[in-house]
PDB file of N, CA and C in Angstrom:
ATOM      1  N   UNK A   1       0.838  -1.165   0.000  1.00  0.00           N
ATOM      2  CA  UNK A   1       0.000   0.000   0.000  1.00  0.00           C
ATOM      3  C   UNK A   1       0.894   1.243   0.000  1.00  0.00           C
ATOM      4  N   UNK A   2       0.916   2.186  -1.060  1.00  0.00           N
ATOM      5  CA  UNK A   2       1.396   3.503  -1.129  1.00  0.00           C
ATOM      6  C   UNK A   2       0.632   4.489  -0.989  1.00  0.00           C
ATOM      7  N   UNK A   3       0.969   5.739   0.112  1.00  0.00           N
ATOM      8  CA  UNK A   3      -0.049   6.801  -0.207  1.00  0.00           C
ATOM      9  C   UNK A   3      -0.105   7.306  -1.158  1.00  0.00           C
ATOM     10  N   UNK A   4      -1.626   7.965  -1.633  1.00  0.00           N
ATOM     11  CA  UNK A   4      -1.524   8.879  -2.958  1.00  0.00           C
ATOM     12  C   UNK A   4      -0.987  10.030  -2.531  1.00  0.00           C
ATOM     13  N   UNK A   5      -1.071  10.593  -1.704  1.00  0.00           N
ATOM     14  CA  UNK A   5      -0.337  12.288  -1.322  1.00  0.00           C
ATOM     15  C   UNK A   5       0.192  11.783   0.020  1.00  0.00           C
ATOM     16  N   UNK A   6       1.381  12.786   0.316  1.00  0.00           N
ATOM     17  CA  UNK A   6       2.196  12.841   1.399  1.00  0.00           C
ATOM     18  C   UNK A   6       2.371  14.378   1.442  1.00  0.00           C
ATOM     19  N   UNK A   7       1.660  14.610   2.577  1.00  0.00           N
ATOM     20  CA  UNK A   7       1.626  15.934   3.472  1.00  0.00           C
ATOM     21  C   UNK A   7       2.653  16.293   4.441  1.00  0.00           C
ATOM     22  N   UNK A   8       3.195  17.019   4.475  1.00  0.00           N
ATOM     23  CA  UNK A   8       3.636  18.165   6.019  1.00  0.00           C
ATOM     24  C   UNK A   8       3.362  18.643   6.696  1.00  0.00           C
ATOM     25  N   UNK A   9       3.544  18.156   7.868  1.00  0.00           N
ATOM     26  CA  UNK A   9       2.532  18.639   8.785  1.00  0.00           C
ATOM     27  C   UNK A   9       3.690  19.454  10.205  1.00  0.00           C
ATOM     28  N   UNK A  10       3.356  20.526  10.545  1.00  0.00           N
ATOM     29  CA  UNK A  10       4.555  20.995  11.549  1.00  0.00           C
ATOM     30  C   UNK A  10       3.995  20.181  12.675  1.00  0.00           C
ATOM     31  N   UNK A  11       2.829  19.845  12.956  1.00  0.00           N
ATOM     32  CA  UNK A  11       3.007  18.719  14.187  1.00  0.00           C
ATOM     33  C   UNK A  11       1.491  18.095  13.615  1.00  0.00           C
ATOM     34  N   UNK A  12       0.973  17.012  14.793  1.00  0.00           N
ATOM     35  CA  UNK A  12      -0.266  16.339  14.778  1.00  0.00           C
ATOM     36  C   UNK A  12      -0.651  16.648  15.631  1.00  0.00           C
ATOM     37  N   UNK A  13      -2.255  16.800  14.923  1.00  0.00           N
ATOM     38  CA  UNK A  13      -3.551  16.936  15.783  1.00  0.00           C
ATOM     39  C   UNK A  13      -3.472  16.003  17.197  1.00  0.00           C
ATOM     40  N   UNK A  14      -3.566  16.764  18.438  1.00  0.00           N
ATOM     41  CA  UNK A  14      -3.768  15.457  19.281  1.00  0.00           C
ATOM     42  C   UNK A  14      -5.545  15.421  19.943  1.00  0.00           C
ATOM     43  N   UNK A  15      -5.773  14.364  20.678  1.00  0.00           N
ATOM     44  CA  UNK A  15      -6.724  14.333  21.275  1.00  0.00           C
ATOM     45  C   UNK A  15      -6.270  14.622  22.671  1.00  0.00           C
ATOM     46  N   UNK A  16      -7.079  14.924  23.753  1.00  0.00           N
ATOM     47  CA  UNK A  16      -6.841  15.280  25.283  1.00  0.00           C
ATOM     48  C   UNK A  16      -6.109  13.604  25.473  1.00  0.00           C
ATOM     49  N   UNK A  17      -5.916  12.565  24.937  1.00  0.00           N
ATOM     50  CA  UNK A  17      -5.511  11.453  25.440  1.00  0.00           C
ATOM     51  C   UNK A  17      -4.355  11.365  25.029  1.00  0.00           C
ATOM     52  N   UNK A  18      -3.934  12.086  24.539  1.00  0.00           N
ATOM     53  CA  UNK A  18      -2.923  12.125  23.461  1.00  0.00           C
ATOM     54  C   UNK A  18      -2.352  11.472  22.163  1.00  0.00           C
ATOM     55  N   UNK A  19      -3.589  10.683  21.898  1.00  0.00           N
ATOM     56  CA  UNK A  19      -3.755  10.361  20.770  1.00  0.00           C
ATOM     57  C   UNK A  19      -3.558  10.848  19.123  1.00  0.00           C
ATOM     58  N   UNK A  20      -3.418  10.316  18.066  1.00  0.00           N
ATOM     59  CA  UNK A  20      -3.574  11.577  16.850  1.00  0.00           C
ATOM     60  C   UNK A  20      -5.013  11.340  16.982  1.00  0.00           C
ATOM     61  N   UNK A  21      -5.301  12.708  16.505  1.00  0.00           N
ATOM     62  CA  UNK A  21      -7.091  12.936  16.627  1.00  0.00           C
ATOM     63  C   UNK A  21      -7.064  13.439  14.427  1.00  0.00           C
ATOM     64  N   UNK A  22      -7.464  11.999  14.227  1.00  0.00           N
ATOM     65  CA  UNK A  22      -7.276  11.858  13.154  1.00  0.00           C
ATOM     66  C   UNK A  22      -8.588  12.900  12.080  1.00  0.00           C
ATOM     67  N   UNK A  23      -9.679  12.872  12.273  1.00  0.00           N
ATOM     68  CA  UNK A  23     -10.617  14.181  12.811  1.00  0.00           C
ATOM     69  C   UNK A  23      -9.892  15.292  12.136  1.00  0.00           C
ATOM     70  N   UNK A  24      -9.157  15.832  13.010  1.00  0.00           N
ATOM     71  CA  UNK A  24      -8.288  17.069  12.994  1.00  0.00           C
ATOM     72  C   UNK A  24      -7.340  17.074  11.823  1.00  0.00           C
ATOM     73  N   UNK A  25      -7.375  16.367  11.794  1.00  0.00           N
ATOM     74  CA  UNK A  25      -6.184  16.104  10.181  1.00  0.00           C
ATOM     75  C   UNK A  25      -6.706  16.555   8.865  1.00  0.00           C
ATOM     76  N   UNK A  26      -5.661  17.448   8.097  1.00  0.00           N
ATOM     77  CA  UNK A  26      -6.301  18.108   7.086  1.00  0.00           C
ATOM     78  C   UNK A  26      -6.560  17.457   5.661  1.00  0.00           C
ATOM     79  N   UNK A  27      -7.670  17.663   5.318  1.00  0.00           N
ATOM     80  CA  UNK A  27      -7.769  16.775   3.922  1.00  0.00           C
ATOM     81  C   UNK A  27      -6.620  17.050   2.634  1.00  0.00           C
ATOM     82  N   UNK A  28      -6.242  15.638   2.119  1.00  0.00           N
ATOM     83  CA  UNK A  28      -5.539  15.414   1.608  1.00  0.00           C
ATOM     84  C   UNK A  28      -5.528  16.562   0.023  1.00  0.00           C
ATOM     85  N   UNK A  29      -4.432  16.796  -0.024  1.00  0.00           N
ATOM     86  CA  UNK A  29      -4.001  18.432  -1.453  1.00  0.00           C
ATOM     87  C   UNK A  29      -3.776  17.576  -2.603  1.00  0.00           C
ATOM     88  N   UNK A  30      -4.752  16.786  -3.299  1.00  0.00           N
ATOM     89  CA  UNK A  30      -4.727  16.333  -4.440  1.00  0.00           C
ATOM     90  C   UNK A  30      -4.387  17.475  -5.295  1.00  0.00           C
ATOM     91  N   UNK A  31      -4.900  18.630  -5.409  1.00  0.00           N
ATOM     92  CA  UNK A  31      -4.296  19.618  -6.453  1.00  0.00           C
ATOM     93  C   UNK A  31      -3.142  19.636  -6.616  1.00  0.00           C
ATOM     94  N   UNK A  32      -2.123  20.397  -5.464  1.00  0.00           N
ATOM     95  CA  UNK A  32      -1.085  20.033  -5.650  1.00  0.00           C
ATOM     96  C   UNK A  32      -0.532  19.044  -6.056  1.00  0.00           C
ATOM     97  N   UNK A  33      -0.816  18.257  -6.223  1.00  0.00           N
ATOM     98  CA  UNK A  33      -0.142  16.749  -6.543  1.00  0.00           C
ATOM     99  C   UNK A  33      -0.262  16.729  -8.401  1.00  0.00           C
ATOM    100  N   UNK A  34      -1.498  17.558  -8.809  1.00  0.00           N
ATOM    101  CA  UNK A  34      -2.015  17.374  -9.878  1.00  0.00           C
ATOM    102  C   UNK A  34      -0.481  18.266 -10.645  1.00  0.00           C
ATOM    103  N   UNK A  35      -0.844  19.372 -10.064  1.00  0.00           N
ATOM    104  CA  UNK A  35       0.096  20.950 -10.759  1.00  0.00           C
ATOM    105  C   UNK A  35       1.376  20.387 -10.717  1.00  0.00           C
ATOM    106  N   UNK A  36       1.834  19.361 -10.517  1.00  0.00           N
ATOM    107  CA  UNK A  36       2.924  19.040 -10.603  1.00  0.00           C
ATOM    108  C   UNK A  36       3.693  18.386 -11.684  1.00  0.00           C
ATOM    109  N   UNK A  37       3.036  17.379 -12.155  1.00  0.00           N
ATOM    110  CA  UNK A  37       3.202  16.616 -13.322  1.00  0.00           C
ATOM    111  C   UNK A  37       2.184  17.116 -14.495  1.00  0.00           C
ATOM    112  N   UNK A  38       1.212  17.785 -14.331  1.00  0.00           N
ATOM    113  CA  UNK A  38      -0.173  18.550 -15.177  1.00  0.00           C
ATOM    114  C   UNK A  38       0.547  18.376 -16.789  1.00  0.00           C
ATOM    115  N   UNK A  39      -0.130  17.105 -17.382  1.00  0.00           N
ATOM    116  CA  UNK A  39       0.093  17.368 -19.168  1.00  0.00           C
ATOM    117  C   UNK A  39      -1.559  17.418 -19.511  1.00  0.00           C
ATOM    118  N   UNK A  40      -1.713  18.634 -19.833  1.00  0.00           N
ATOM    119  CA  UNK A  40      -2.844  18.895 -20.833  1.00  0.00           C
ATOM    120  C   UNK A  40      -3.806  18.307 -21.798  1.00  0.00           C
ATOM    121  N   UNK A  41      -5.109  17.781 -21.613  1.00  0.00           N
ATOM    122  CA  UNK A  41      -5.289  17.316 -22.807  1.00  0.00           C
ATOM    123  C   UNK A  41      -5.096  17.838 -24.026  1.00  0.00           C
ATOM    124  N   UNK A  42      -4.917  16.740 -25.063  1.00  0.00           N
ATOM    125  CA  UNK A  42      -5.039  17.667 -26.333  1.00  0.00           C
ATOM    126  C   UNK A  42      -6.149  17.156 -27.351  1.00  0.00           C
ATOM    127  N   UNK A  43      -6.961  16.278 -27.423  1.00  0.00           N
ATOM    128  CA  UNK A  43      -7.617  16.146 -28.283  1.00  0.00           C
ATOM    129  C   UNK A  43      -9.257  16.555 -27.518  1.00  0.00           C
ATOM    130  N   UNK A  44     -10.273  16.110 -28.081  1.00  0.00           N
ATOM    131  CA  UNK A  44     -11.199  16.615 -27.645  1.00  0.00           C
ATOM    132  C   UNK A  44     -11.456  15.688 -26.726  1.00  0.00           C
ATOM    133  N   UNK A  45     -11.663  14.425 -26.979  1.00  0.00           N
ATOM    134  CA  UNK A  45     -12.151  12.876 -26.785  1.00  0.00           C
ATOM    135  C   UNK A  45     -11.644  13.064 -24.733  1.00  0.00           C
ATOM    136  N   UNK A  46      -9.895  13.657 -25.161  1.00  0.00           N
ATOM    137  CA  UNK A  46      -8.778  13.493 -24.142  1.00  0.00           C
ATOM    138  C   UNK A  46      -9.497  14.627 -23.119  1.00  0.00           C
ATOM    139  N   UNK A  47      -9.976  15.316 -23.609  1.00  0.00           N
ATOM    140  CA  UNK A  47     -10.065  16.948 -22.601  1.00  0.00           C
ATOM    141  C   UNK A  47     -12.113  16.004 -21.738  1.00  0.00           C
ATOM    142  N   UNK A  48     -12.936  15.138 -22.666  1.00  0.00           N
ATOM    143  CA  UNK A  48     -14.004  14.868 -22.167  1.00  0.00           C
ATOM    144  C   UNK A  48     -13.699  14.059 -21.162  1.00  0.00           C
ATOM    145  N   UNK A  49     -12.421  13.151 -21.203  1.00  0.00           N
ATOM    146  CA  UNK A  49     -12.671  11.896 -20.699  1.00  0.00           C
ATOM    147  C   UNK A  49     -11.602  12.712 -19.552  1.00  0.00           C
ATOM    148  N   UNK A  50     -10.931  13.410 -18.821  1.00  0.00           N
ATOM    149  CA  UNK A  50     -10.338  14.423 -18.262  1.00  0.00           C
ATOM    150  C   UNK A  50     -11.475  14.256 -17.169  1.00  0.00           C
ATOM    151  N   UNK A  51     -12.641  15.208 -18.041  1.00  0.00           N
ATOM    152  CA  UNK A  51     -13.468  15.974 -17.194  1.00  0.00           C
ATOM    153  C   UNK A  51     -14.453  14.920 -16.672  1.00  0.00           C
ATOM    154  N   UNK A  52     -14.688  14.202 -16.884  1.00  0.00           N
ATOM    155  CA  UNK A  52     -15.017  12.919 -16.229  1.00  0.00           C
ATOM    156  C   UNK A  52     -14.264  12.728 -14.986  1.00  0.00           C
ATOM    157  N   UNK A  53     -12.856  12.433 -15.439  1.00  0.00           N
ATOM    158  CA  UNK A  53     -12.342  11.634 -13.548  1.00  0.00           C
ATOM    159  C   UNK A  53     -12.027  13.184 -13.022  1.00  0.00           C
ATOM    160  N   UNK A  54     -12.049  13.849 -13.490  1.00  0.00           N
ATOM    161  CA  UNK A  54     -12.256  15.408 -12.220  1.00  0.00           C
ATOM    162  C   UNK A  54     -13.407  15.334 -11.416  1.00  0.00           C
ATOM    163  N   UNK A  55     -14.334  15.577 -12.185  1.00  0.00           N
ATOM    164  CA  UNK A  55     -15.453  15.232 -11.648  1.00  0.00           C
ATOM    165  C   UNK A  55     -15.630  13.816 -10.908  1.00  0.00           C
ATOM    166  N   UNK A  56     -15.705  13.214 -11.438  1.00  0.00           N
ATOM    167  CA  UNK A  56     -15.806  12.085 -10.060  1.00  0.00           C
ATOM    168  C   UNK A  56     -14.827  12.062  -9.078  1.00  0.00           C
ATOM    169  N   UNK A  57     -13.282  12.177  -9.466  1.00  0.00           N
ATOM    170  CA  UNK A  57     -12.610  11.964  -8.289  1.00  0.00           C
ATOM    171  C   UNK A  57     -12.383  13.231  -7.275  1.00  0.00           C
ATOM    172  N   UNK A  58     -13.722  14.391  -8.203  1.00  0.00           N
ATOM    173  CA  UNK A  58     -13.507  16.131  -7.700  1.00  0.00           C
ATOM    174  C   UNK A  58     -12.223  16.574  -6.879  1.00  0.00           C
ATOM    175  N   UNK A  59     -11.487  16.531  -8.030  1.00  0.00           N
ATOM    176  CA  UNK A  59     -10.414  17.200  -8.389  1.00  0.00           C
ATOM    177  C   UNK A  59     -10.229  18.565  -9.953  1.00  0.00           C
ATOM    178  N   UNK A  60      -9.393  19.480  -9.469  1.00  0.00           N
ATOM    179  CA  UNK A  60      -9.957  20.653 -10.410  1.00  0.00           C
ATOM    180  C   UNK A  60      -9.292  20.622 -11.671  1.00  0.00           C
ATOM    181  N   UNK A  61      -8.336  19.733 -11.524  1.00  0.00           N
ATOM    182  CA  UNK A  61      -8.096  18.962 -13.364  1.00  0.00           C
ATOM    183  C   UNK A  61      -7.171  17.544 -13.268  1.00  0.00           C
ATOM    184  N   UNK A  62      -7.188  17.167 -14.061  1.00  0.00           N
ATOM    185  CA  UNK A  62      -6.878  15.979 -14.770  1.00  0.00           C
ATOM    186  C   UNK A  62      -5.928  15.747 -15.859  1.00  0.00           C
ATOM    187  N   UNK A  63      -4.661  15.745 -15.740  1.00  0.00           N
ATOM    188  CA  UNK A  63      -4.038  15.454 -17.136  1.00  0.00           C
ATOM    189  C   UNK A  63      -3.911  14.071 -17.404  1.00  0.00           C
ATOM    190  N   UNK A  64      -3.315  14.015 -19.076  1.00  0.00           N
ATOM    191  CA  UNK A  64      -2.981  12.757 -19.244  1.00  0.00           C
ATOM    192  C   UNK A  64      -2.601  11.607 -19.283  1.00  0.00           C
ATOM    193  N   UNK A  65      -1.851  12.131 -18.328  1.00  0.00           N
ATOM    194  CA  UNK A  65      -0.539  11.096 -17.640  1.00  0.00           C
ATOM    195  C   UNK A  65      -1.000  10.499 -16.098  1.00  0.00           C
ATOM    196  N   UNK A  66      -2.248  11.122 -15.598  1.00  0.00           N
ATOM    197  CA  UNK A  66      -2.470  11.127 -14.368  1.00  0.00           C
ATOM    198  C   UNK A  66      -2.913   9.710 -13.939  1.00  0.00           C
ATOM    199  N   UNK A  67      -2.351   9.158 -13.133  1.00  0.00           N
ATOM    200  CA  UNK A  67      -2.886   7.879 -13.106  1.00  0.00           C
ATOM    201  C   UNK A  67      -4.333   8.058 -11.902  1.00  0.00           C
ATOM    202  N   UNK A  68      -5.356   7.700 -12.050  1.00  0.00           N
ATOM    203  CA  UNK A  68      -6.729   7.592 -11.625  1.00  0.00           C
ATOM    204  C   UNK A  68      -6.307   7.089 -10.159  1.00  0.00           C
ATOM    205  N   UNK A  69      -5.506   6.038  -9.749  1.00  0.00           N
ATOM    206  CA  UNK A  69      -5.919   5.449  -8.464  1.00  0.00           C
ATOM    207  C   UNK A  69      -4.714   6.528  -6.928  1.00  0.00           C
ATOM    208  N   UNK A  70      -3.884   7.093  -8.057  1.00  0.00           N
ATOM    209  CA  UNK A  70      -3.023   8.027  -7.442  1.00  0.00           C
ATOM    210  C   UNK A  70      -3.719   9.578  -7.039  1.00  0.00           C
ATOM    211  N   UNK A  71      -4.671   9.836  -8.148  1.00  0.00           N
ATOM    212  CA  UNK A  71      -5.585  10.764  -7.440  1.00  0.00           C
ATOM    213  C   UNK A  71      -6.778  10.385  -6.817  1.00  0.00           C
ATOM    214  N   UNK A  72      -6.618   9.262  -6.032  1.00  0.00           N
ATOM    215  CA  UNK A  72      -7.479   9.324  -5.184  1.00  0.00           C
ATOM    216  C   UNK A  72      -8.340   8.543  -5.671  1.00  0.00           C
ATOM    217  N   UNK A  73      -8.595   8.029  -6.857  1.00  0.00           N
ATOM    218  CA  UNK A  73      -9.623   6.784  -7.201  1.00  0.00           C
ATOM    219  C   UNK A  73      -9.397   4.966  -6.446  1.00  0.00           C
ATOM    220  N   UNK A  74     -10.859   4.687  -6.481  1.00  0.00           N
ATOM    221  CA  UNK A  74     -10.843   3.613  -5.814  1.00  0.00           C
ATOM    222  C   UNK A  74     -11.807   2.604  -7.153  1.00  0.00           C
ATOM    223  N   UNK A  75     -12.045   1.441  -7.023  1.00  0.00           N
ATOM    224  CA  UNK A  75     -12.927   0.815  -7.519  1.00  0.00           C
ATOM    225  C   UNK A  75     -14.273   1.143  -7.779  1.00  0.00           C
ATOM    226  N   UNK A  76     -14.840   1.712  -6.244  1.00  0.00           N
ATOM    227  CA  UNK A  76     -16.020   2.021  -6.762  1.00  0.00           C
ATOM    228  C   UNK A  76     -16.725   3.245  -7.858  1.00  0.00           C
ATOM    229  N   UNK A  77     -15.555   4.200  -7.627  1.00  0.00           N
ATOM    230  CA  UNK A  77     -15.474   5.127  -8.404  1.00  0.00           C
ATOM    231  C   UNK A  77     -15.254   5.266  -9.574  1.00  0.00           C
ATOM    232  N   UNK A  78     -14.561   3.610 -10.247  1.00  0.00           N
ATOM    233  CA  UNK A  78     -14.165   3.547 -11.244  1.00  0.00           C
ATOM    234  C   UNK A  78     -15.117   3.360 -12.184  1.00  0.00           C
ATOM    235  N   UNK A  79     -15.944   2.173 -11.584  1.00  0.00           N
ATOM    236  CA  UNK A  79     -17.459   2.405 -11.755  1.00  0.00           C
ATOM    237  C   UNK A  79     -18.291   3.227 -12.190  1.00  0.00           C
ATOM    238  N   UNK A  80     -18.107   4.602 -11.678  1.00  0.00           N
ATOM    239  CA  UNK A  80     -18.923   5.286 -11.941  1.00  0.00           C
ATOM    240  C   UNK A  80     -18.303   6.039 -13.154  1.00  0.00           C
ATOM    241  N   UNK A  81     -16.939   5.922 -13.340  1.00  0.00           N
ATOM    242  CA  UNK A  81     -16.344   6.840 -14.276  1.00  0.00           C
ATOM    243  C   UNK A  81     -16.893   5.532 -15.884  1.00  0.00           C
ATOM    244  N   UNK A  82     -16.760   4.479 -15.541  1.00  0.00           N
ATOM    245  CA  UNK A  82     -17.138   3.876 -16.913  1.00  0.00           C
ATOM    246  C   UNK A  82     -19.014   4.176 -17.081  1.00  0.00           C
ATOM    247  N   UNK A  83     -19.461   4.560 -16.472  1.00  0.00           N
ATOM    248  CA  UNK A  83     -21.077   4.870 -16.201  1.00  0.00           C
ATOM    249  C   UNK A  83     -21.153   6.474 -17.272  1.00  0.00           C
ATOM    250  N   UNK A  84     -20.273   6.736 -16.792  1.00  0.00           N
ATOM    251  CA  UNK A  84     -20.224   8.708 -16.814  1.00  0.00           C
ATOM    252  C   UNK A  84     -19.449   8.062 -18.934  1.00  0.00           C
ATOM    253  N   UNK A  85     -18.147   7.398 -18.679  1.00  0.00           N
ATOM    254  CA  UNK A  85     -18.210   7.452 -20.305  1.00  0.00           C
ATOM    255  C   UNK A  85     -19.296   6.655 -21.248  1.00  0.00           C
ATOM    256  N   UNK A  86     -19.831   5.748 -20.927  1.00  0.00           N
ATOM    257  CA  UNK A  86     -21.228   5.005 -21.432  1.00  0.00           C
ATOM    258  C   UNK A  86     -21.732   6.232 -21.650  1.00  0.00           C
ATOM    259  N   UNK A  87     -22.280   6.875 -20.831  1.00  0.00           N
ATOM    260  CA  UNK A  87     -23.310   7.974 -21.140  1.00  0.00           C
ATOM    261  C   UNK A  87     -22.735   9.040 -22.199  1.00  0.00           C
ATOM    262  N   UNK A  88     -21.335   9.411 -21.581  1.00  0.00           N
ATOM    263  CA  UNK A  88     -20.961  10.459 -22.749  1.00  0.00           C
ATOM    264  C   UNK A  88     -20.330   9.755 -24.246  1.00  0.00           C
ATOM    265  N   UNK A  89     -20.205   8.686 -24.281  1.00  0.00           N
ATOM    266  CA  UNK A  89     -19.756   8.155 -25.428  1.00  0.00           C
ATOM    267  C   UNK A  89     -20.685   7.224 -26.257  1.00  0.00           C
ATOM    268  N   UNK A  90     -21.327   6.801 -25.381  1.00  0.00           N
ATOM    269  CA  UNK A  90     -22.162   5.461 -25.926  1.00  0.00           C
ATOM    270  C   UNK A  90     -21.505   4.666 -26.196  1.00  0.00           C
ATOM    271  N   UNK A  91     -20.425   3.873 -26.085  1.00  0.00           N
ATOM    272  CA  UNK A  91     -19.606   2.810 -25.698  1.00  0.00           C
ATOM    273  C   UNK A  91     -19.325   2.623 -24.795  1.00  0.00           C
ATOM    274  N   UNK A  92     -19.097   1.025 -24.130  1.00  0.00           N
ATOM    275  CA  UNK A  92     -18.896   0.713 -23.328  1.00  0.00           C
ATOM    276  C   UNK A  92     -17.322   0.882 -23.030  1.00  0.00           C
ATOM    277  N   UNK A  93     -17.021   1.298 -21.746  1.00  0.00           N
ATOM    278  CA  UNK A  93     -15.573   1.039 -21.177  1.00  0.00           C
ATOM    279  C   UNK A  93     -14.825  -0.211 -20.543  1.00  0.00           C
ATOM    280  N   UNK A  94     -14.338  -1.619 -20.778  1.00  0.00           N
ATOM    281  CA  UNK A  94     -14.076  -2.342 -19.922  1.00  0.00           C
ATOM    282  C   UNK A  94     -13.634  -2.159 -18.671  1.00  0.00           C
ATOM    283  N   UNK A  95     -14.166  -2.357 -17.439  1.00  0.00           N
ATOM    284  CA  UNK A  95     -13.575  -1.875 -15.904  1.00  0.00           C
ATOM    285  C   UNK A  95     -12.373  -1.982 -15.604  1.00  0.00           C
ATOM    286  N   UNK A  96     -11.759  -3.037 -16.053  1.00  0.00           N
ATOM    287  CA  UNK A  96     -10.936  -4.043 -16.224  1.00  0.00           C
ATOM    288  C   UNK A  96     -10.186  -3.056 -17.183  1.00  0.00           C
ATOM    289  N   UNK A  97      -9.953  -2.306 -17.974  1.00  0.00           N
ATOM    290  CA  UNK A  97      -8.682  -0.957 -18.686  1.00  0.00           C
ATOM    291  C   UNK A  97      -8.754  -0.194 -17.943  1.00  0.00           C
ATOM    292  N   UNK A  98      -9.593   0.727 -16.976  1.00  0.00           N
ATOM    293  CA  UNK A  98      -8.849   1.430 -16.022  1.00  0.00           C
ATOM    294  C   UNK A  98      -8.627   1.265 -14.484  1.00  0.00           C
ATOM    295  N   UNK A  99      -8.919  -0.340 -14.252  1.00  0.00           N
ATOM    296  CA  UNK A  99      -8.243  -0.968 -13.263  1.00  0.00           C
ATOM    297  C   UNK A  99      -6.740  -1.284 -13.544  1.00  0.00           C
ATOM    298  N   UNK A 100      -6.287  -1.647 -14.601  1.00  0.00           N
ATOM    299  CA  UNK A 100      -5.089  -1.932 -14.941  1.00  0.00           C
ATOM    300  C   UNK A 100      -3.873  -1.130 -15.182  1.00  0.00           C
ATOM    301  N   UNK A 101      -4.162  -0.195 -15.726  1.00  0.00           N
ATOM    302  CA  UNK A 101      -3.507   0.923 -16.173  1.00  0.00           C
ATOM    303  C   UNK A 101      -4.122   1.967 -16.565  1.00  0.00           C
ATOM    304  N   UNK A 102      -2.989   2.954 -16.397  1.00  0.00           N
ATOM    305  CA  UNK A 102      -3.649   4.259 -16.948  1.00  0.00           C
ATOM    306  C   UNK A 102      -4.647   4.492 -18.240  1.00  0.00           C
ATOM    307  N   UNK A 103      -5.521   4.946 -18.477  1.00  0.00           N
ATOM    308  CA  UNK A 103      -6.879   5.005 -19.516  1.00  0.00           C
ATOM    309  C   UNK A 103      -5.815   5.685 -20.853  1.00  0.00           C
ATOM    310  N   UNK A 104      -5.056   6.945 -20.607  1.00  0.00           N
ATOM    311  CA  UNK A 104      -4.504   7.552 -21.797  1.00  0.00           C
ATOM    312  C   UNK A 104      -3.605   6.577 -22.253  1.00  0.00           C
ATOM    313  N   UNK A 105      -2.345   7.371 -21.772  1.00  0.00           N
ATOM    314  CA  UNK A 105      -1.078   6.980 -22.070  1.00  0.00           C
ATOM    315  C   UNK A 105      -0.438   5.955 -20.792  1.00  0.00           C
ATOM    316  N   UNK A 106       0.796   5.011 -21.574  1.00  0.00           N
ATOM    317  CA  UNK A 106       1.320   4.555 -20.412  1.00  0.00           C
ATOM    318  C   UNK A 106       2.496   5.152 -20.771  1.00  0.00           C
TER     319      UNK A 106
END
């Protein structure tokens, strides 16, 4: 298991027990993570199917290179992203191509 983002934190949230008060912990900066490697779509097909795993994995963009389970996608979500291209494409997506690898480019 690898995290998708790794944060800095100048200390941790505690609880009165002194516990981490996990609660208190700030949600994970997928953006940043995005602006980092960010390649652009370029075709049209590339910029729809983008705006798809933004939207589901609501994140504020998506490049090509981005691998889906690193921003934060899980299975069930994947789901919904082959749901979301059915609808916008009218073809089916096998679950099984963006369980495996990246949807664009490898």
């Amino acid at each position: 298991m690898v995290p998708a983002v790794v944060m800095e934190l100048a200390e941790l949230p505690l609880t009165p027990n002194g516990k981490v008060n996990r609660r208190a912990l700030p949600a994970p900066d997928y953006d940043a993570q995005l602006q980092q490697s960010y390649v652009a779509p370029s075709t049209g097909t590339e910029e729809l199917l983008c705006g798809i795993w933004a939207e589901v994995l609501k994140v504020a963009r998506v490049g090509v290179n981005d691998n889906f389970f690193e921003l934060g996608g899980h299975s069930l979500l994947a789901t919904q992203v082959v749901s979301r291209v059915l609808q916008t494409f009218g073809s089916q997506l096998p679950l099984r191509a963006l369980l495996k690898r990246q949807l664009f480019r490898n």
